[in-house]
N, C-alpha and C. Protein backbone atom coordinates (compact mmCIF):
# COMPACT_ATOMS: atom_id res chain seq x y z
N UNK A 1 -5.42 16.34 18.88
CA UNK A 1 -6.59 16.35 18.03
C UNK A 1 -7.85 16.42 18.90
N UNK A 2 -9.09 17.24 18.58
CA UNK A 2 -10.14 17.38 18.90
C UNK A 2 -10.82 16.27 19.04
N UNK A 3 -11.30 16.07 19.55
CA UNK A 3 -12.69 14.31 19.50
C UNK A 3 -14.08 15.62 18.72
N UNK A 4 -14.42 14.91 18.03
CA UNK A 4 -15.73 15.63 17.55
C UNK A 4 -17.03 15.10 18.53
N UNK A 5 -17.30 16.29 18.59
CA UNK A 5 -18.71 16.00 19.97
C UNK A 5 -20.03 14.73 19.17
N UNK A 6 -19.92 14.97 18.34
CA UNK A 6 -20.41 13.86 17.64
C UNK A 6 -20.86 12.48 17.85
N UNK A 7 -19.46 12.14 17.99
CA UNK A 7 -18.79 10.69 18.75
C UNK A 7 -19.49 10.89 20.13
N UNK A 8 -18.98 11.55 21.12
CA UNK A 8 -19.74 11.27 22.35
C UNK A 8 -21.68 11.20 22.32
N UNK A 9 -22.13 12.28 21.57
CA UNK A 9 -23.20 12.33 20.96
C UNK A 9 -24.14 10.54 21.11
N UNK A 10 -23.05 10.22 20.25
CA UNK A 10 -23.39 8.62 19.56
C UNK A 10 -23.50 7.63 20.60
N UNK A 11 -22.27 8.02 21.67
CA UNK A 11 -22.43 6.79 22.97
C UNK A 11 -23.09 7.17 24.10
N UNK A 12 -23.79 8.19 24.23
CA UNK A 12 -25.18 9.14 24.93
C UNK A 12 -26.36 7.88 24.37
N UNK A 13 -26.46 8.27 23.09
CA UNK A 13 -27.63 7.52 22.74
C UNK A 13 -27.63 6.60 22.38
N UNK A 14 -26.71 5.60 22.44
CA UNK A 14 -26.07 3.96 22.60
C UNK A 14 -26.27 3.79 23.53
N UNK A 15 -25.80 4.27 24.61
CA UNK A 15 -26.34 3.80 26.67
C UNK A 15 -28.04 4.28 26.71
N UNK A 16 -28.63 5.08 26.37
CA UNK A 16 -29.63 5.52 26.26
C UNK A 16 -30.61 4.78 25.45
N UNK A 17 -30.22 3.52 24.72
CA UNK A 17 -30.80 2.76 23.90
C UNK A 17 -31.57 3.24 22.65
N UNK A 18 -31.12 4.39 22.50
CA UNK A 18 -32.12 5.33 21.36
C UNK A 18 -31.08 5.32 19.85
N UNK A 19 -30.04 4.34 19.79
CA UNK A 19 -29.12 4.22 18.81
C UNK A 19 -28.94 2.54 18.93
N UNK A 20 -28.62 2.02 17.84
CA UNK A 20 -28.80 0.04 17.66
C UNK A 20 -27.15 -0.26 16.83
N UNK A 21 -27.30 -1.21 16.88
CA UNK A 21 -26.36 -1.80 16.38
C UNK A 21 -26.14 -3.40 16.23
N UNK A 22 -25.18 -3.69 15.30
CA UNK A 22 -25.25 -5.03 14.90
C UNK A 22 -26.62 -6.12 14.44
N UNK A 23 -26.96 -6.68 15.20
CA UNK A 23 -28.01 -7.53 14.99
C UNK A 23 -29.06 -6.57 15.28
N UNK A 24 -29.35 -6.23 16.09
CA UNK A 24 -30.62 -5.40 16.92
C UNK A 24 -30.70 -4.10 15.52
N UNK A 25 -29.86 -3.52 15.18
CA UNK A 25 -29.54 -3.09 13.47
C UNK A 25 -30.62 -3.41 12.55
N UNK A 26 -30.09 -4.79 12.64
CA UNK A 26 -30.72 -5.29 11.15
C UNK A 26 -32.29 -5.71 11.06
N UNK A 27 -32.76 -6.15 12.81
CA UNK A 27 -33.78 -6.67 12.63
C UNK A 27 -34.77 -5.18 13.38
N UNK A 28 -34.17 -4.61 13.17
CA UNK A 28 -35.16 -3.16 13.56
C UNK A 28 -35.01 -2.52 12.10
N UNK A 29 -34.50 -2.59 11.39
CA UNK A 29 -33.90 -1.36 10.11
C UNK A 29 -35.32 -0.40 10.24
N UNK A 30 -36.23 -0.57 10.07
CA UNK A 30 -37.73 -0.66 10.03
C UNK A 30 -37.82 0.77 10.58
N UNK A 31 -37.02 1.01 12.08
CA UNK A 31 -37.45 1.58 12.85
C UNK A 31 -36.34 2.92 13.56
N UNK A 32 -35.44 2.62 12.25
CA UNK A 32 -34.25 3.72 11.98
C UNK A 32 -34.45 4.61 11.50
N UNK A 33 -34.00 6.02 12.00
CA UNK A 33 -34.35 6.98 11.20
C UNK A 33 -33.22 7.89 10.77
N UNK A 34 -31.98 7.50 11.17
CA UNK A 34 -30.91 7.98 10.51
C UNK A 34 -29.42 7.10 10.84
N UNK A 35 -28.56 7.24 9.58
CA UNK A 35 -27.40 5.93 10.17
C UNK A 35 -26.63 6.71 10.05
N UNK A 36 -25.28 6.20 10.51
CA UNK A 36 -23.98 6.66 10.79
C UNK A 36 -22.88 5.36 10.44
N UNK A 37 -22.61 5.45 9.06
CA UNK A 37 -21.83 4.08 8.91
C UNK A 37 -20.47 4.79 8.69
N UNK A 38 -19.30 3.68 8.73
CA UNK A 38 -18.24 4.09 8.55
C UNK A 38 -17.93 4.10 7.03
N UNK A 39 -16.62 4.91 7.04
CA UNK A 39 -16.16 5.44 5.88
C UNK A 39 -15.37 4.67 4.93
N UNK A 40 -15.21 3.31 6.27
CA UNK A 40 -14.00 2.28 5.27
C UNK A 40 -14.47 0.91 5.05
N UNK A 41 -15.45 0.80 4.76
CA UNK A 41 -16.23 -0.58 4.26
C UNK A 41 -15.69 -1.28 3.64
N UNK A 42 -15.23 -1.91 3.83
CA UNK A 42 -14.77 -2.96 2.42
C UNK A 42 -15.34 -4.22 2.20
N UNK A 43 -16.20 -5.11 3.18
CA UNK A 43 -16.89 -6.28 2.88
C UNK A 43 -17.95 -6.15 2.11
N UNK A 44 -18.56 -7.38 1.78
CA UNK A 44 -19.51 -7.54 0.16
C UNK A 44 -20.80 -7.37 1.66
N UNK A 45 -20.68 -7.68 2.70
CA UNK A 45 -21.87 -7.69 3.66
C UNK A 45 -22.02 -6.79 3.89
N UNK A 46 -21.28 -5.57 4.28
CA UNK A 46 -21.31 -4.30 4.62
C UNK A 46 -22.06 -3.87 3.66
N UNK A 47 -21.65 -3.72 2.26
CA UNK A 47 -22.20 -3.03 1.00
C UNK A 47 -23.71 -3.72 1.10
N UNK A 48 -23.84 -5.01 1.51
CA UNK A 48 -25.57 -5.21 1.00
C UNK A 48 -26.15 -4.51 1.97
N UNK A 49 -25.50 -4.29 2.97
CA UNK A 49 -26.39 -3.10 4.30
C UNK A 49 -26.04 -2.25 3.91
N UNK A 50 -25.63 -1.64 3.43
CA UNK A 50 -25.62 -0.61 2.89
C UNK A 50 -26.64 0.03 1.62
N UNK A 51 -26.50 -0.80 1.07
CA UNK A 51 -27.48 -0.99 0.12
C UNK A 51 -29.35 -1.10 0.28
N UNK A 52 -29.31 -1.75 1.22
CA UNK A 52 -30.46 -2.26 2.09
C UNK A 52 -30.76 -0.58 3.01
N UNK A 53 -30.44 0.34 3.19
CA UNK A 53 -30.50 0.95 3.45
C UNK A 53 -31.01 2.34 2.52
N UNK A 54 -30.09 1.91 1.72
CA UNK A 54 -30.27 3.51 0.45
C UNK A 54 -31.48 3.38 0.11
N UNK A 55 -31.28 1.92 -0.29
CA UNK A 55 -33.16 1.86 -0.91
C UNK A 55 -34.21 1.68 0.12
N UNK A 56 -34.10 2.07 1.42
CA UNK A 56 -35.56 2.37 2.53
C UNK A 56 -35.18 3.89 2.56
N UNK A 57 -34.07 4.51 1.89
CA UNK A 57 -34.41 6.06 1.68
C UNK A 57 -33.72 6.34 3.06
N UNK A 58 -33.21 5.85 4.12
CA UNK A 58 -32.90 6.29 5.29
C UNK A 58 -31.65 7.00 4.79
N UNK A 59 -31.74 8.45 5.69
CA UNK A 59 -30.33 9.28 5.44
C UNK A 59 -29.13 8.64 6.06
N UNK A 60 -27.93 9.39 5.27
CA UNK A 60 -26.57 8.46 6.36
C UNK A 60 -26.03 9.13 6.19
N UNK A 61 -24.62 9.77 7.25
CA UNK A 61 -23.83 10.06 7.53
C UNK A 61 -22.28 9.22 7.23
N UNK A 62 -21.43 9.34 6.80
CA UNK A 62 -20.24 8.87 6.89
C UNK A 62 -18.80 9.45 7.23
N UNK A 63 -18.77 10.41 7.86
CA UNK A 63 -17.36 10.92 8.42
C UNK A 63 -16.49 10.34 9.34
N UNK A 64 -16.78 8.85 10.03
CA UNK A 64 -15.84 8.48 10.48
C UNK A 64 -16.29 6.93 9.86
N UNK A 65 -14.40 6.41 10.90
CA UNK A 65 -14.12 5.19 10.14
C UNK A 65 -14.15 4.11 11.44
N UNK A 66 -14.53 2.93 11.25
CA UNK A 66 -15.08 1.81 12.24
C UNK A 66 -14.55 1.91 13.72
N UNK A 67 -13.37 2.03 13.22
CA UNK A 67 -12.48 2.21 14.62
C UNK A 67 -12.99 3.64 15.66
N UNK A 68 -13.28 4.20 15.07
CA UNK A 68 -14.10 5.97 15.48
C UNK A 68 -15.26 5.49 16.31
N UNK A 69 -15.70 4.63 15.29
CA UNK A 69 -17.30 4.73 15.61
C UNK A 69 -17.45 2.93 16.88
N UNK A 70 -16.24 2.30 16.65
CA UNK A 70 -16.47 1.47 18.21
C UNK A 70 -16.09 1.89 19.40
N UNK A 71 -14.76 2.70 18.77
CA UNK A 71 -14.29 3.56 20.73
C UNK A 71 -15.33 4.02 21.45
N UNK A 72 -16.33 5.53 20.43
CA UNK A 72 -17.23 6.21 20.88
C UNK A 72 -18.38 5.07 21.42
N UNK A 73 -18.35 4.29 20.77
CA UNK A 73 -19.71 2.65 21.79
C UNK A 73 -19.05 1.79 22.83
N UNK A 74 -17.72 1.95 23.19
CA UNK A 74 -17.07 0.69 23.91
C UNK A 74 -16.84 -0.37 23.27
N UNK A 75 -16.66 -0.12 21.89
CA UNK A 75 -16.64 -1.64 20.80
C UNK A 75 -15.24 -1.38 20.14
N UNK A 76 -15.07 -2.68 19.80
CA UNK A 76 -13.59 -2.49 19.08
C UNK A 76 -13.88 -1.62 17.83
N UNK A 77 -14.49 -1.80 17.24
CA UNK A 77 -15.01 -1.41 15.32
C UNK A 77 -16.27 -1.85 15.26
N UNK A 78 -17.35 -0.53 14.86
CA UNK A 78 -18.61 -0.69 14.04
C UNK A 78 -18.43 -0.38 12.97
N UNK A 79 -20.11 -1.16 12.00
CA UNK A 79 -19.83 -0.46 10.90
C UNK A 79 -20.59 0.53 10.60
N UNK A 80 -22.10 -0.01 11.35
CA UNK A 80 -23.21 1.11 11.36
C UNK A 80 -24.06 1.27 12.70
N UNK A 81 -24.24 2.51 12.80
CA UNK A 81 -25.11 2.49 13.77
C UNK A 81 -26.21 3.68 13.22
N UNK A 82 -27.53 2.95 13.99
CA UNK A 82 -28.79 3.29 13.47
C UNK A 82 -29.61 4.20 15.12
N UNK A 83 -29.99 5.32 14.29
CA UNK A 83 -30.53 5.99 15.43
C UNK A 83 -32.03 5.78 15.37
N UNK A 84 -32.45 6.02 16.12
CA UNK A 84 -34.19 4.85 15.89
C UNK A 84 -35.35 6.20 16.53
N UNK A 85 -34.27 6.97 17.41
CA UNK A 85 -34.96 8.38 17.56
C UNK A 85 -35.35 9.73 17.05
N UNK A 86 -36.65 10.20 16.68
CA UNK A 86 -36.66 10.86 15.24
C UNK A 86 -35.56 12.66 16.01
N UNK A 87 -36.12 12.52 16.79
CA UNK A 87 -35.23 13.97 17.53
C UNK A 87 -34.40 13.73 17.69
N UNK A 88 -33.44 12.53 18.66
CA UNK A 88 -31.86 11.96 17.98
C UNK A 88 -31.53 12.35 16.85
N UNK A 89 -32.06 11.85 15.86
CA UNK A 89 -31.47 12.08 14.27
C UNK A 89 -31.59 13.59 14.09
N UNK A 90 -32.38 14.43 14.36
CA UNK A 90 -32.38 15.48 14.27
C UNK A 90 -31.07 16.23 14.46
N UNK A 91 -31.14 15.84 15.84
CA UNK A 91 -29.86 16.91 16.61
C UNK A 91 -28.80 15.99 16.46
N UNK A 92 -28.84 14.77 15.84
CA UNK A 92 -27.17 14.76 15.46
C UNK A 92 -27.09 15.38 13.89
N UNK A 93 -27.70 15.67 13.26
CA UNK A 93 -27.84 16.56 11.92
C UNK A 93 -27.43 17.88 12.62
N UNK A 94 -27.63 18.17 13.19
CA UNK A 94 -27.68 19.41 14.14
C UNK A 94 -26.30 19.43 14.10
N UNK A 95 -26.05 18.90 14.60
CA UNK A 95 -24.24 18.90 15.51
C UNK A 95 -23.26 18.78 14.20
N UNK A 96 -23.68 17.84 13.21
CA UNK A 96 -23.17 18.27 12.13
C UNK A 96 -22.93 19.11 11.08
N UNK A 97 -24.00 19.96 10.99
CA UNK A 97 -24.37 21.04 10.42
C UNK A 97 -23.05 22.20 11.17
N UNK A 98 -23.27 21.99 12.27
CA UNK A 98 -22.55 23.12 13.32
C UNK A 98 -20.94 22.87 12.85
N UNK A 99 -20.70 21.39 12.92
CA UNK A 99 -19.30 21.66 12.61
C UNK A 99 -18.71 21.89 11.30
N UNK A 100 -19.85 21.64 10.53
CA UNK A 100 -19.14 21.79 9.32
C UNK A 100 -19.21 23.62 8.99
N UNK A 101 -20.24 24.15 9.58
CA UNK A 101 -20.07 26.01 9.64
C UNK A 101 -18.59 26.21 10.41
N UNK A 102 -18.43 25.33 11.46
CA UNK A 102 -16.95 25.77 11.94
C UNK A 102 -15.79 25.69 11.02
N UNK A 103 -15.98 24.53 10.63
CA UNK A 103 -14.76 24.09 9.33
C UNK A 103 -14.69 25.23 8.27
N UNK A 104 -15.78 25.51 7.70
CA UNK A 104 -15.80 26.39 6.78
C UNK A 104 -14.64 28.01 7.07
N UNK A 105 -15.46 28.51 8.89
CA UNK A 105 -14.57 29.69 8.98
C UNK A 105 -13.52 29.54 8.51
């Protein structure tokens, strides 16, 4: 199986500090400009961040699932990660856009 460039994408700008997580997450939300949560949520905490999110209008991504999204950080399982860079968010829209024209061929 392919790794979607995506994922590496994500732990570029996790070492690069231009992507948050966990606590640093919640008390920045403010200063997010696009998320990447996973696909398999199931806690009532997850959903209020989640929630807490829809309604500041911030866009989100969901194509992978926790376990995806901690390998690509060095973490066991995330649930969200917040990109705080407005050109980050851009070009990971970017990269998504691209694969989903590939999928399509």
């Amino acid at each position: 199986m392919e790794k979607d460039p995506r994922l590496g994408f994500l732990g570029i700008l996790y070492v690069s500090r231009r992507a948050i997580i966990g606590e640093d997450f919640l008390s920045h939300l403010d200063k997010v400009r696009f998320v990447v949560k996973a696909n398999n949520l199931t806690s009532n905490q997850s959903k209020s961040i989640e929630k807490m999110v829809i309604s500041r209008h911030i866009p989100m991504d969901d194509s992978f699932t926790s376990a995806e999204l901690g390998n690509a950080l060095g973490h066991d399982e995330i649930n969200f990660i917040g990109i705080v860079d407005k050109k980050a968010a851009l070009a990971y829209v970017s990269k998504s856009l691209k694969g989903a024209k590939h999928e399509e061929k």
